[in-house]
PDB file of N, CA and C in Angstrom:
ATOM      1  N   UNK A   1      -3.661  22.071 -17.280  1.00  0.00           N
ATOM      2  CA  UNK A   1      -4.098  20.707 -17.534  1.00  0.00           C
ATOM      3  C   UNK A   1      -3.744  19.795 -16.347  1.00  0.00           C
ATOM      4  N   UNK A   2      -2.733  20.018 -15.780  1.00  0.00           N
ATOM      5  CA  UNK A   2      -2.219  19.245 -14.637  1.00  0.00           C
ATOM      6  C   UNK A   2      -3.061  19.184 -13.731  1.00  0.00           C
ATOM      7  N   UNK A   3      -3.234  20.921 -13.135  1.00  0.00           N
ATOM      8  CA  UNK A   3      -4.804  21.260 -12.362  1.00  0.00           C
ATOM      9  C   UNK A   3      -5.882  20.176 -12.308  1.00  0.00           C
ATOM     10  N   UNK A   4      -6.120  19.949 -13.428  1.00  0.00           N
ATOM     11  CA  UNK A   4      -7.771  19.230 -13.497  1.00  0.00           C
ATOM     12  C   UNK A   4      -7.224  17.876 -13.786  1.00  0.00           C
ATOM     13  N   UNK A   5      -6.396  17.337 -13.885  1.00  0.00           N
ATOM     14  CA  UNK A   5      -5.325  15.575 -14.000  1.00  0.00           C
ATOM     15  C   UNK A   5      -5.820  15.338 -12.016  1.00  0.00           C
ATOM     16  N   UNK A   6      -4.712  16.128 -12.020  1.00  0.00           N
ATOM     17  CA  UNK A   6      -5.116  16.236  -9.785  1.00  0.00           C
ATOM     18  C   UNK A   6      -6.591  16.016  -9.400  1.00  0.00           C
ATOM     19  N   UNK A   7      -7.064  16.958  -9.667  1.00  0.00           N
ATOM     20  CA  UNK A   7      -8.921  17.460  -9.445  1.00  0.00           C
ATOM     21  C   UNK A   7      -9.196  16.159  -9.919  1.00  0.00           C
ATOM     22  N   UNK A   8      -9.355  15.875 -11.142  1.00  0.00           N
ATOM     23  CA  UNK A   8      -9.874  14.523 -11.182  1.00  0.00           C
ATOM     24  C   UNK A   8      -9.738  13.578 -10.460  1.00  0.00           C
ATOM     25  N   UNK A   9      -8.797  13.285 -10.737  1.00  0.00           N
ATOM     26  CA  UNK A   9      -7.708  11.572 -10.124  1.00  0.00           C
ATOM     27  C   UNK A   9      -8.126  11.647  -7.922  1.00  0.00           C
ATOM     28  N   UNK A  10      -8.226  13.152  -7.855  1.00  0.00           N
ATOM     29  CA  UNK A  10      -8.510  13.056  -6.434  1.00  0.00           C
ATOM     30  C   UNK A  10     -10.178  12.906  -6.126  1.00  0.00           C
ATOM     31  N   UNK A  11     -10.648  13.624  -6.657  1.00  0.00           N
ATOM     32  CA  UNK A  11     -12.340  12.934  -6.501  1.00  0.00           C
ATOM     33  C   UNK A  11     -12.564  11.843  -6.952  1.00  0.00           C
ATOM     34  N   UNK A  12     -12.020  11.038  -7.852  1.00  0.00           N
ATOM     35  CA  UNK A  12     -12.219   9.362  -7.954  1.00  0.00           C
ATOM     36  C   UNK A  12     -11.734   8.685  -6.428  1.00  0.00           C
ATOM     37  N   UNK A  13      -9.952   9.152  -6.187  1.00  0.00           N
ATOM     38  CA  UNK A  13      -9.582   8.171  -5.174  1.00  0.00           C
ATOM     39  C   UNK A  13     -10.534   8.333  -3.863  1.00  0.00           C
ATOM     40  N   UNK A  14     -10.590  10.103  -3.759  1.00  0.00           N
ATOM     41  CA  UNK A  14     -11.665   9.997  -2.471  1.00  0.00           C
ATOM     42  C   UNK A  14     -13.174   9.531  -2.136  1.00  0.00           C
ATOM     43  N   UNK A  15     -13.858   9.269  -3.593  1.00  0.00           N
ATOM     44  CA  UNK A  15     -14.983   8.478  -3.390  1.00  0.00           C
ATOM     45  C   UNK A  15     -14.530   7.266  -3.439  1.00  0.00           C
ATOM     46  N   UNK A  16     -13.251   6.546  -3.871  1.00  0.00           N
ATOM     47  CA  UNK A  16     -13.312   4.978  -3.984  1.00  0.00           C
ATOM     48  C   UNK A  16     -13.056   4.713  -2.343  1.00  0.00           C
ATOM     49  N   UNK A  17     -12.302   5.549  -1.871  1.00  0.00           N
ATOM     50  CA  UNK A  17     -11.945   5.288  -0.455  1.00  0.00           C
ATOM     51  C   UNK A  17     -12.931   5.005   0.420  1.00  0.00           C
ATOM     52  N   UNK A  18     -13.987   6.328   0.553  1.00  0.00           N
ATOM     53  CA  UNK A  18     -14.748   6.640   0.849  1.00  0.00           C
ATOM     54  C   UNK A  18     -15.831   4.516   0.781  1.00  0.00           C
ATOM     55  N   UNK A  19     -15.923   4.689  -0.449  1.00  0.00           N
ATOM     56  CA  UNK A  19     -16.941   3.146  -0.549  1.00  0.00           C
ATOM     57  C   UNK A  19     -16.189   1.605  -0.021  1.00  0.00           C
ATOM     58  N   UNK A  20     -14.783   2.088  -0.460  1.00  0.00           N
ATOM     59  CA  UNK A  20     -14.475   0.784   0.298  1.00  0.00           C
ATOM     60  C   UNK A  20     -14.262   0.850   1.880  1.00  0.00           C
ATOM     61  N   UNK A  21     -14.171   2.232   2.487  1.00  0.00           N
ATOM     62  CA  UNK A  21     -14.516   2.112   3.959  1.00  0.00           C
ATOM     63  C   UNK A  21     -15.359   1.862   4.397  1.00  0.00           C
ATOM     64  N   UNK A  22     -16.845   2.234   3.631  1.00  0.00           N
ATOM     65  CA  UNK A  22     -17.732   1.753   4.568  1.00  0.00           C
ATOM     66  C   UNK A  22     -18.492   0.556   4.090  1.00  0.00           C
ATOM     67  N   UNK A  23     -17.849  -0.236   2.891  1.00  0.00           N
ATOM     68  CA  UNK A  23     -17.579  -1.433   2.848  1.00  0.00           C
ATOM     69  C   UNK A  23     -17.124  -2.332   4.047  1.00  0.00           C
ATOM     70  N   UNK A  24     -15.977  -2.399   4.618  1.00  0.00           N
ATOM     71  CA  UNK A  24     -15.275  -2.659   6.114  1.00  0.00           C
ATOM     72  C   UNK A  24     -16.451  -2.188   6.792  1.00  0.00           C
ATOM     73  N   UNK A  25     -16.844  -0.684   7.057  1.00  0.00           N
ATOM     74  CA  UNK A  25     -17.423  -1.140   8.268  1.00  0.00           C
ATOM     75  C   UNK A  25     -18.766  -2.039   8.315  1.00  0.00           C
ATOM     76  N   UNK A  26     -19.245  -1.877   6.958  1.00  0.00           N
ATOM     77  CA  UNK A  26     -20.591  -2.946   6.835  1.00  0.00           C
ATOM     78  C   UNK A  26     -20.507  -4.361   7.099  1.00  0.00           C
ATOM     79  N   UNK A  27     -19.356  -4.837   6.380  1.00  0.00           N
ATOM     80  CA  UNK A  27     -19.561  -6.039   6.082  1.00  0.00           C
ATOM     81  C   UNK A  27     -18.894  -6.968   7.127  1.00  0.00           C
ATOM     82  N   UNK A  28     -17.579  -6.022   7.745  1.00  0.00           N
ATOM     83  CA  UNK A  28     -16.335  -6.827   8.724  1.00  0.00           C
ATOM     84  C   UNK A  28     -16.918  -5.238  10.151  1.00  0.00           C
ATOM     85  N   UNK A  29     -17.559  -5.709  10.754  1.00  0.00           N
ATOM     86  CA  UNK A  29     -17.811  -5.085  12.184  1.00  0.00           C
ATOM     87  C   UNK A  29     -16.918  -4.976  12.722  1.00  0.00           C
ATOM     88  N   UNK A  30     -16.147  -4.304  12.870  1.00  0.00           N
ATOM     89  CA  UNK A  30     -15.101  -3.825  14.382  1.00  0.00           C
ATOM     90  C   UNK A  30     -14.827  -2.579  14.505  1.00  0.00           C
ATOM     91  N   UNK A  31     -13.999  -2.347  16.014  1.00  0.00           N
ATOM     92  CA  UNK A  31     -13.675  -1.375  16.518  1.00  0.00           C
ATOM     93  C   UNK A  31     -12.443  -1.167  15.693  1.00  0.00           C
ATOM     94  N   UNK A  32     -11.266  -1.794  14.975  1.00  0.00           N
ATOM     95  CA  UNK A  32     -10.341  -1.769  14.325  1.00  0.00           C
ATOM     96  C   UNK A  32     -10.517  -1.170  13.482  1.00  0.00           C
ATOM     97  N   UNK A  33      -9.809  -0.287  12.613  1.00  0.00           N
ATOM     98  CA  UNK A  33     -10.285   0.819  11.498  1.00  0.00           C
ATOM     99  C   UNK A  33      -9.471   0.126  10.195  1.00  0.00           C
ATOM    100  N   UNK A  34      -9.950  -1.201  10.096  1.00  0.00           N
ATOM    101  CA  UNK A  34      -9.182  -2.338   9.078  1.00  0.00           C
ATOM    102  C   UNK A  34      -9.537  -1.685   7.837  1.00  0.00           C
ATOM    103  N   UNK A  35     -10.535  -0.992   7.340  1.00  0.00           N
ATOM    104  CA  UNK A  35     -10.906  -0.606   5.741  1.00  0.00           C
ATOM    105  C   UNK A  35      -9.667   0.489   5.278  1.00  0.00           C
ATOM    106  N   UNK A  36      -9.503   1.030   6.480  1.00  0.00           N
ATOM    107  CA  UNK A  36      -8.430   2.439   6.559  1.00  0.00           C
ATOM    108  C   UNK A  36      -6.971   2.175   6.238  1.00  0.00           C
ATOM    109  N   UNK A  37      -6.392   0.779   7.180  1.00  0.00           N
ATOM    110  CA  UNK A  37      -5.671   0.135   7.079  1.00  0.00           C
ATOM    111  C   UNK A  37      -5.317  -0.191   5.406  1.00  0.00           C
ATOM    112  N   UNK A  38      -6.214  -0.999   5.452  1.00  0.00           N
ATOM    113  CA  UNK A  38      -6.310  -1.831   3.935  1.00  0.00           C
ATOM    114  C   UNK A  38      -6.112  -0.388   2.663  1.00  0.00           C
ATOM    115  N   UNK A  39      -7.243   0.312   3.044  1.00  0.00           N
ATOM    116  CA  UNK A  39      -6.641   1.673   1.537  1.00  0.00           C
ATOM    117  C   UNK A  39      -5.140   1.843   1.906  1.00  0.00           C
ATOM    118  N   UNK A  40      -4.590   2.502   3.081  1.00  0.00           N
ATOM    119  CA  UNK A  40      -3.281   2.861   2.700  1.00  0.00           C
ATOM    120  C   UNK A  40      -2.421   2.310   2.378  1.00  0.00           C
ATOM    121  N   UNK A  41      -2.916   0.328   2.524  1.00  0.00           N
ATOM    122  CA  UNK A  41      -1.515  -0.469   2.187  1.00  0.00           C
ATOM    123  C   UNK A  41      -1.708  -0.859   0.617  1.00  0.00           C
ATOM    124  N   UNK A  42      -3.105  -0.768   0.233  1.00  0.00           N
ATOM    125  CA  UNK A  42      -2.960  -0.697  -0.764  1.00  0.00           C
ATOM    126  C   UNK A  42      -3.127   0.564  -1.747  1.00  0.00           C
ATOM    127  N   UNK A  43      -2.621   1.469  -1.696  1.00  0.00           N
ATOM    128  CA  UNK A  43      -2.046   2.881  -2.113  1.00  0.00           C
ATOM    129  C   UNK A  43      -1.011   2.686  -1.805  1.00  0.00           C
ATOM    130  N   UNK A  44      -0.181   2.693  -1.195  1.00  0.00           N
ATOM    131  CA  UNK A  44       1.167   2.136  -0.756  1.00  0.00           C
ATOM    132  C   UNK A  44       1.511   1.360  -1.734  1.00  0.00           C
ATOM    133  N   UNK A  45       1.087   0.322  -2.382  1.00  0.00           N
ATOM    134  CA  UNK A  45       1.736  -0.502  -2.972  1.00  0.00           C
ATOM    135  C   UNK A  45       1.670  -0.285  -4.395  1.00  0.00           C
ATOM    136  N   UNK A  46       0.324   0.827  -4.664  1.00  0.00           N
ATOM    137  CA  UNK A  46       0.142   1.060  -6.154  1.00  0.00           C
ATOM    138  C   UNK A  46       1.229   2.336  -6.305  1.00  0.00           C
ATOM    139  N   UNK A  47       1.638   3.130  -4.794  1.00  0.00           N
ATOM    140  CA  UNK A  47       2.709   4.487  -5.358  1.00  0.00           C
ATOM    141  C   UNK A  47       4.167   3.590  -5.616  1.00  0.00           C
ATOM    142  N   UNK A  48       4.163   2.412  -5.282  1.00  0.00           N
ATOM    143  CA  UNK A  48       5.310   1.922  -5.470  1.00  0.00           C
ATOM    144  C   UNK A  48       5.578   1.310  -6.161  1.00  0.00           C
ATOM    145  N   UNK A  49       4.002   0.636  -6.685  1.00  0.00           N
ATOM    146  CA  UNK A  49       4.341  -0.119  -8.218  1.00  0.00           C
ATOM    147  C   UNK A  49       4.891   0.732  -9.946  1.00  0.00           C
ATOM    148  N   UNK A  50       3.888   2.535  -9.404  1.00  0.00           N
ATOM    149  CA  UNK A  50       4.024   3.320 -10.450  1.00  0.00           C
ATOM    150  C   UNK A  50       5.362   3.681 -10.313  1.00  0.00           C
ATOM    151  N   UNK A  51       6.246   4.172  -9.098  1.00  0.00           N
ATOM    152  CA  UNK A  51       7.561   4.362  -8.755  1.00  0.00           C
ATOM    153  C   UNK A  51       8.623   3.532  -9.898  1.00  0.00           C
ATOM    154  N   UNK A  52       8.441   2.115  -9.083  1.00  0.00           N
ATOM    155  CA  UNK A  52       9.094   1.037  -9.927  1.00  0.00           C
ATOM    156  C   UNK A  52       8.986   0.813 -11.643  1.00  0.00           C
ATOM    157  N   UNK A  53       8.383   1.248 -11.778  1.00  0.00           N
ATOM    158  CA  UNK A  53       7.866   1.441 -13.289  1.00  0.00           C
ATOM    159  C   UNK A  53       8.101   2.775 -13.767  1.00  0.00           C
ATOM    160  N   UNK A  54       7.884   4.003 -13.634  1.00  0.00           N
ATOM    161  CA  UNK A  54       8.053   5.192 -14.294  1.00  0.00           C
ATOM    162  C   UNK A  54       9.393   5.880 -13.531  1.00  0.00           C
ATOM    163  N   UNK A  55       9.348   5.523 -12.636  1.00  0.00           N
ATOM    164  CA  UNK A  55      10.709   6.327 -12.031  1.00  0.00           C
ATOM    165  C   UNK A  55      10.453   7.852 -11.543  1.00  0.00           C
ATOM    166  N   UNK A  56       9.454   8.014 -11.350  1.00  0.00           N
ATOM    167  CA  UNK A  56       9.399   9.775 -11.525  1.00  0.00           C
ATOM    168  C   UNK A  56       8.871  10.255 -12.674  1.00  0.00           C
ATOM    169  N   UNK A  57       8.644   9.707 -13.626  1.00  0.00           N
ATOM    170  CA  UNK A  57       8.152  10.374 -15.078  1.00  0.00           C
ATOM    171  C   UNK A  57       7.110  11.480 -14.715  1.00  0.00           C
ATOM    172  N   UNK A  58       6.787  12.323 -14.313  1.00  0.00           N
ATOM    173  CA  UNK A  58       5.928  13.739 -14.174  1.00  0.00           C
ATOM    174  C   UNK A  58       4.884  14.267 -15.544  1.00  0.00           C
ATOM    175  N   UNK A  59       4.194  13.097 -16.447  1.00  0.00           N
ATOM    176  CA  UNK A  59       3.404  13.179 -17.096  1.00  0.00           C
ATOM    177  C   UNK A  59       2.126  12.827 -16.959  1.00  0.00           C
ATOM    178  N   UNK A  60       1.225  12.962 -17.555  1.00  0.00           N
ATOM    179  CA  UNK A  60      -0.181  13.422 -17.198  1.00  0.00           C
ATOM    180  C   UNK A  60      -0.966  12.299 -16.439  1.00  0.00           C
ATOM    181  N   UNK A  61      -0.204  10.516 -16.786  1.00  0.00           N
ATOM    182  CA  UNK A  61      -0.646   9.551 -15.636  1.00  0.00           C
ATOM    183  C   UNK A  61      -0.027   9.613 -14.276  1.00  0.00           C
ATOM    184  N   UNK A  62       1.141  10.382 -14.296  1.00  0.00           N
ATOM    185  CA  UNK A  62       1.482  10.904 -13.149  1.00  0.00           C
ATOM    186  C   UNK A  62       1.006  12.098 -11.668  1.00  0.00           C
ATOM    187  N   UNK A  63       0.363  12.708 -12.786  1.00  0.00           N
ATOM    188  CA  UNK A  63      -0.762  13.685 -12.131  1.00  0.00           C
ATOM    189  C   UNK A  63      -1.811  13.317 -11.859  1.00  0.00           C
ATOM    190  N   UNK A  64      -2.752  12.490 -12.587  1.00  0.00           N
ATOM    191  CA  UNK A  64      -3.773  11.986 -12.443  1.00  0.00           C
ATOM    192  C   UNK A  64      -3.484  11.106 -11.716  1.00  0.00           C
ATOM    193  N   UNK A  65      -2.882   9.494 -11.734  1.00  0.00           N
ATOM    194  CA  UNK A  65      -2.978   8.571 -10.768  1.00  0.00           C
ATOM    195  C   UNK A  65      -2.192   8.579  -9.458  1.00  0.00           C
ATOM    196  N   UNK A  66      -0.767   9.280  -9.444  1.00  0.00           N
ATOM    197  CA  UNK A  66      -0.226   9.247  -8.296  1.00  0.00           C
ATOM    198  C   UNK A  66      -0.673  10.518  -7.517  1.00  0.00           C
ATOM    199  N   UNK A  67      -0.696  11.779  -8.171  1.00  0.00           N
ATOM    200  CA  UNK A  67      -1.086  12.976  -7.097  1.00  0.00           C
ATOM    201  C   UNK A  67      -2.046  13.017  -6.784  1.00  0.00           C
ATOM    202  N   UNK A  68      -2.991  13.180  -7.900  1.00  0.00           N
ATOM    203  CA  UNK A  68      -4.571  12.986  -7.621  1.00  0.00           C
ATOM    204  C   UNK A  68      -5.075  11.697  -6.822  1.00  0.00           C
ATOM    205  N   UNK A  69      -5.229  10.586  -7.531  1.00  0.00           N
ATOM    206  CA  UNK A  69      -6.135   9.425  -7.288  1.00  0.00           C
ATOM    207  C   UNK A  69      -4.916   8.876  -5.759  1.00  0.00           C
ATOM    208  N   UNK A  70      -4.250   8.443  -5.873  1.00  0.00           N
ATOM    209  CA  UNK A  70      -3.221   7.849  -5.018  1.00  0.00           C
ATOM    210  C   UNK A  70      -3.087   8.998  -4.012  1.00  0.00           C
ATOM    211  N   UNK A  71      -3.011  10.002  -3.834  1.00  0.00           N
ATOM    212  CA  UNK A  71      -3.312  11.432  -2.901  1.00  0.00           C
ATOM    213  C   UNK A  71      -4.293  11.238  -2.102  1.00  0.00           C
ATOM    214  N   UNK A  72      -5.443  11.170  -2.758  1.00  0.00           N
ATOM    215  CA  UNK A  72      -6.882  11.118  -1.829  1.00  0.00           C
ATOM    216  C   UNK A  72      -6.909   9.955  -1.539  1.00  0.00           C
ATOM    217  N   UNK A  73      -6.666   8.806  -2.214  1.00  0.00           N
ATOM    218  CA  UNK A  73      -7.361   7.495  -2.067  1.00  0.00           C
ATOM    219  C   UNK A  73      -6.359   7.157  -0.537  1.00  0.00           C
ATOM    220  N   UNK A  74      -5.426   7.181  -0.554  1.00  0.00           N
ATOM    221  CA  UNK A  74      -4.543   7.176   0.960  1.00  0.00           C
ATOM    222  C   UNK A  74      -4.667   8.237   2.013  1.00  0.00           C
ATOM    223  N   UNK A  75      -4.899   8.262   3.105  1.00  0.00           N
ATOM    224  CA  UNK A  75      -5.308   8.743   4.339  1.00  0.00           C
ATOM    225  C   UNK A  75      -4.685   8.945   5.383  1.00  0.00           C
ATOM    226  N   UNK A  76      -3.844   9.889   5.729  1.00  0.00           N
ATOM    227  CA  UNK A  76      -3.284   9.768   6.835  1.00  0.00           C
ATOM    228  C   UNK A  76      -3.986  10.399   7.842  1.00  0.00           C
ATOM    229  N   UNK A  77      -4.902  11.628   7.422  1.00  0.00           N
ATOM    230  CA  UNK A  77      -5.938  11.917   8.191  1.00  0.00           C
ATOM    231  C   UNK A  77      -6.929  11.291   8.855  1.00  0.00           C
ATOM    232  N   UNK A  78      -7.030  10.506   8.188  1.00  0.00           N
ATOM    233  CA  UNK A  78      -7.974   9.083   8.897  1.00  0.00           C
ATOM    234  C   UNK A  78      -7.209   8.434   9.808  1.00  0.00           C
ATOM    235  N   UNK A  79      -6.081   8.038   9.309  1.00  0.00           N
ATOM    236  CA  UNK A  79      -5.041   7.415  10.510  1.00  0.00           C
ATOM    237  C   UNK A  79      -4.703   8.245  11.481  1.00  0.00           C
ATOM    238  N   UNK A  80      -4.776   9.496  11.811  1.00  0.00           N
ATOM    239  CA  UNK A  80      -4.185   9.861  12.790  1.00  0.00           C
ATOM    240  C   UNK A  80      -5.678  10.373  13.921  1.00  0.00           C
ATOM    241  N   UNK A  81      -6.589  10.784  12.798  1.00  0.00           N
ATOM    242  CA  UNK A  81      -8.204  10.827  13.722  1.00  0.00           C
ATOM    243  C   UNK A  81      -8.547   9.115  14.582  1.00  0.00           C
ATOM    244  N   UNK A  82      -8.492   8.215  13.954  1.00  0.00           N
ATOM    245  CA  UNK A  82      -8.788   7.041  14.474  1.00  0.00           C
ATOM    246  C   UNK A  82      -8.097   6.233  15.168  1.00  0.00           C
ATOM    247  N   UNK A  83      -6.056   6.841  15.535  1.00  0.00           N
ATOM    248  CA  UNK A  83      -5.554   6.239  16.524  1.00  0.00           C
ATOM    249  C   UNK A  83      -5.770   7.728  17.592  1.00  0.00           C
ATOM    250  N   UNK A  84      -6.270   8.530  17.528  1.00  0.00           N
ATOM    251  CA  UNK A  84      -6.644   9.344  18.929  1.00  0.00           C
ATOM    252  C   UNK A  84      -7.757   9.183  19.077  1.00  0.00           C
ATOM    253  N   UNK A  85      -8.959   8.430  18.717  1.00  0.00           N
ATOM    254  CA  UNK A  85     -10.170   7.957  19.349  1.00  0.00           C
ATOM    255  C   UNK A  85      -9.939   6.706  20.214  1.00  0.00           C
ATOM    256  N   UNK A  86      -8.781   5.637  19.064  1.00  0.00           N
ATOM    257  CA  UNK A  86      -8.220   4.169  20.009  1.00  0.00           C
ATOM    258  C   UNK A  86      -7.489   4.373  20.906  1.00  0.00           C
ATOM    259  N   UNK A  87      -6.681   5.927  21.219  1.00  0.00           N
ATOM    260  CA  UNK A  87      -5.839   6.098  22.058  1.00  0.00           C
ATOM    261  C   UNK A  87      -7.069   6.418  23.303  1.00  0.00           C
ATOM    262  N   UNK A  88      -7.623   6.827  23.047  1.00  0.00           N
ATOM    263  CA  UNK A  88      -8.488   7.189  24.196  1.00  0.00           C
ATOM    264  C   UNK A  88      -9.798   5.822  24.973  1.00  0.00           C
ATOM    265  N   UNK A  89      -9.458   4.558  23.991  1.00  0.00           N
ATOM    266  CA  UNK A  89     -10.388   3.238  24.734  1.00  0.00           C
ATOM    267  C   UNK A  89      -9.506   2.197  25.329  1.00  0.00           C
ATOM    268  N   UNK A  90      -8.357   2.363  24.344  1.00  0.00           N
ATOM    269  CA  UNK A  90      -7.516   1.057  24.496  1.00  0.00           C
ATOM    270  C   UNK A  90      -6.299   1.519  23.496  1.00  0.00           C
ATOM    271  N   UNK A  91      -4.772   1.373  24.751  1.00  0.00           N
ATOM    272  CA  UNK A  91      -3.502   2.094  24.355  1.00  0.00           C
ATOM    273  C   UNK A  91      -3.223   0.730  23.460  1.00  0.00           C
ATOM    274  N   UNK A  92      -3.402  -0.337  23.875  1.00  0.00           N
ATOM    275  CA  UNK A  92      -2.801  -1.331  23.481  1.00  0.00           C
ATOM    276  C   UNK A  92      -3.420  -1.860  21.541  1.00  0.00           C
ATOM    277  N   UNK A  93      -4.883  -1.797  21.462  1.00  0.00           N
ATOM    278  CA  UNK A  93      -5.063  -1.798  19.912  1.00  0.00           C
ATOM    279  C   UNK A  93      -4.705  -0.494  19.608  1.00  0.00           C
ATOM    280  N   UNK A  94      -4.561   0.550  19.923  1.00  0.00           N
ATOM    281  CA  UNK A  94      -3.810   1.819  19.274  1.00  0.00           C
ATOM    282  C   UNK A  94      -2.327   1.845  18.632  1.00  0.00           C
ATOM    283  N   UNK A  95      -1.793   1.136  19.448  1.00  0.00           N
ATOM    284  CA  UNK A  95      -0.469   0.933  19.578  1.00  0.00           C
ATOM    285  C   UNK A  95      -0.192  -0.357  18.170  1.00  0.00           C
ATOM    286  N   UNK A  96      -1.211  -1.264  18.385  1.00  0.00           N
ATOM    287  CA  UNK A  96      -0.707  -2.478  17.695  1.00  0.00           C
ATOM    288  C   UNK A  96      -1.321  -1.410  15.868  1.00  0.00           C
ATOM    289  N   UNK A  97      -2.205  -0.950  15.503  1.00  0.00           N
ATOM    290  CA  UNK A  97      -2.538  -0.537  14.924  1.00  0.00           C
ATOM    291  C   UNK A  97      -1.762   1.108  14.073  1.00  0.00           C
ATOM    292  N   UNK A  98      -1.121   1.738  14.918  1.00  0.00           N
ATOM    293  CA  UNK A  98       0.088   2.762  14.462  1.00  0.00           C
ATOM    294  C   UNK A  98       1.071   1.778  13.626  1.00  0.00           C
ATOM    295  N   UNK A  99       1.811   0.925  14.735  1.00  0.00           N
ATOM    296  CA  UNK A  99       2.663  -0.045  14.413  1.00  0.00           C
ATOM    297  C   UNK A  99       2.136  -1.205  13.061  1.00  0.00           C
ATOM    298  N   UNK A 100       0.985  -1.948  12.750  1.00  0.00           N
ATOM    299  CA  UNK A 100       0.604  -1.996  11.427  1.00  0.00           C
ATOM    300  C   UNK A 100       0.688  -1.074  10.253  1.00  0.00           C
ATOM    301  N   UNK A 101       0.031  -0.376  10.439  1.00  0.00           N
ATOM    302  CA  UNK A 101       0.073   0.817   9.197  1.00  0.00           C
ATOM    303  C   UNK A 101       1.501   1.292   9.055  1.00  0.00           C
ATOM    304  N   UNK A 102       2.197   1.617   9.803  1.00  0.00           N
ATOM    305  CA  UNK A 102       3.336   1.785   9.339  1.00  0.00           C
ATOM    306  C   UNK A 102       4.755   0.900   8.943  1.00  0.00           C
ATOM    307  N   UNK A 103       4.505  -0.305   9.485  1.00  0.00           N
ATOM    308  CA  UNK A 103       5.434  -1.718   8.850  1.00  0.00           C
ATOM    309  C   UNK A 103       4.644  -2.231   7.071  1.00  0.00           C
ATOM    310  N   UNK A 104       3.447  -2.518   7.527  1.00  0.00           N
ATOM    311  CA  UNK A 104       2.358  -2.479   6.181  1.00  0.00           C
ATOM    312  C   UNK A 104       2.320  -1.804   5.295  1.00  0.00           C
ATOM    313  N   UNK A 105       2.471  -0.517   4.983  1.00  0.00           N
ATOM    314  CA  UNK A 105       2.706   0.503   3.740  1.00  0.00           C
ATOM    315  C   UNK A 105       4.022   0.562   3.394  1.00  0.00           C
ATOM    316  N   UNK A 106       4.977   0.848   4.346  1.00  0.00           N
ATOM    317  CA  UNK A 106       6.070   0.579   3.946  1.00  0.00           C
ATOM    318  C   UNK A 106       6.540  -0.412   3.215  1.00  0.00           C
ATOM    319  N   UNK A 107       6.158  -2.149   3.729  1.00  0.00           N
ATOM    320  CA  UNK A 107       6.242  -2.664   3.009  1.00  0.00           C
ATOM    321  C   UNK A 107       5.373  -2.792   1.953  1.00  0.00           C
ATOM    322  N   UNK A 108       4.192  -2.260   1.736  1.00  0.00           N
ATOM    323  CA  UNK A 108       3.552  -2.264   0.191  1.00  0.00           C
ATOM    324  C   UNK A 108       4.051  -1.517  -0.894  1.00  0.00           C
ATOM    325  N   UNK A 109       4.614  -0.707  -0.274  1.00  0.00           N
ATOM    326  CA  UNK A 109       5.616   0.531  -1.364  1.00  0.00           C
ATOM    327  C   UNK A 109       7.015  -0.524  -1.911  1.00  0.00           C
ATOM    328  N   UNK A 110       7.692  -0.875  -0.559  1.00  0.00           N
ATOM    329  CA  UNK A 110       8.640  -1.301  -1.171  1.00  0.00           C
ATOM    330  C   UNK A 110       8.604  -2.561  -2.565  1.00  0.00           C
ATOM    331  N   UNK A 111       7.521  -3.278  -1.569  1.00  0.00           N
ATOM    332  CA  UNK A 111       7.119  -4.700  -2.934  1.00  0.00           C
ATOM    333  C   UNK A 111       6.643  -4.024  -3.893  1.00  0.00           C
ATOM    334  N   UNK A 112       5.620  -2.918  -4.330  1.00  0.00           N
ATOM    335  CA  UNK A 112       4.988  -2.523  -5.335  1.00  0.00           C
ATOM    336  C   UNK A 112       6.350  -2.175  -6.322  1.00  0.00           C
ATOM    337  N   UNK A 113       7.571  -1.360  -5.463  1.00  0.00           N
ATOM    338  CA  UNK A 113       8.090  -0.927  -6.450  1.00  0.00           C
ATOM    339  C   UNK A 113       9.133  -1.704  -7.170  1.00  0.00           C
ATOM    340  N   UNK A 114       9.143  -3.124  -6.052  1.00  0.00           N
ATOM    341  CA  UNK A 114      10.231  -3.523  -6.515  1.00  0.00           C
ATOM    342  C   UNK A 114       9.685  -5.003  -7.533  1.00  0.00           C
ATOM    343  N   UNK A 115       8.436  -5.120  -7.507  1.00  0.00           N
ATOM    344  CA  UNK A 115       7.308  -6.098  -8.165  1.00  0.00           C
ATOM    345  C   UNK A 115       7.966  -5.715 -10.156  1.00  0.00           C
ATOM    346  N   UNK A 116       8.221  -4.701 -10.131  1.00  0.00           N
ATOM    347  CA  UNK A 116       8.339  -4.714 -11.336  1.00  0.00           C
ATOM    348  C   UNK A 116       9.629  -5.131 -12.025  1.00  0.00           C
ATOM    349  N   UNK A 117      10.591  -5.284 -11.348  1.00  0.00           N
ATOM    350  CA  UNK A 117      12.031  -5.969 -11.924  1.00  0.00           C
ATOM    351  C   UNK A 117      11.956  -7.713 -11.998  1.00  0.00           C
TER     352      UNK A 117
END
């Protein structure tokens, strides 16, 4: 049952990802990979809101929304394909952009989890 909690929860997050990226790139034009940005900080902040709230509880909204949906819907594969394309035009938005995503999720995790006290 867990199996198909995952399977599920991950083909939702990876098509929601999927639409709100190319949301960003439709609507907000840039070379900046801001839609990419934006999913992981906000996945970031929903693994930290469920954190802050369940503690670890390993039941079936746990499988479904954090492994599954929260799994796919966050990207590090995307982040690491799209700062070696920026590494290769411009070190300097590469650089400012590693350095976002990783001050940014961090802090979305931490507020998500700590949003609930």
């Amino acid at each position: 049952m867990n199996l198909f909690l995952i399977g599920l929860g991950g083909s939702l997050g990876a098509i929601l990802r999927y639409l709100i990226n190319e949301f960003f790139i439709k609507f907000i034009p840039t070379e900046y990979p801001i839609g990419i940005l934006s999913i992981n900080v906000i996945g970031c902040f929903f693994i930290g809101y469920y954190l802050g709230n369940n503690l670890m509880v390993r039941d079936g909204q746990y499988y479904l929304f954090v492994i599954g949906f929260l799994g796919s819907f966050t990207t590090m594969s995307a982040f690491t394909h799209q700062t070696i394309n920026m590494l290769n035009n411009n070190i300097l938005i590469a650089s400012s952009y590693i350095i976002a995503t990783i001050v940014l999720t961090i802090a979305a995790t931490y507020f998500g989890a700590n949003i609930t006290r």
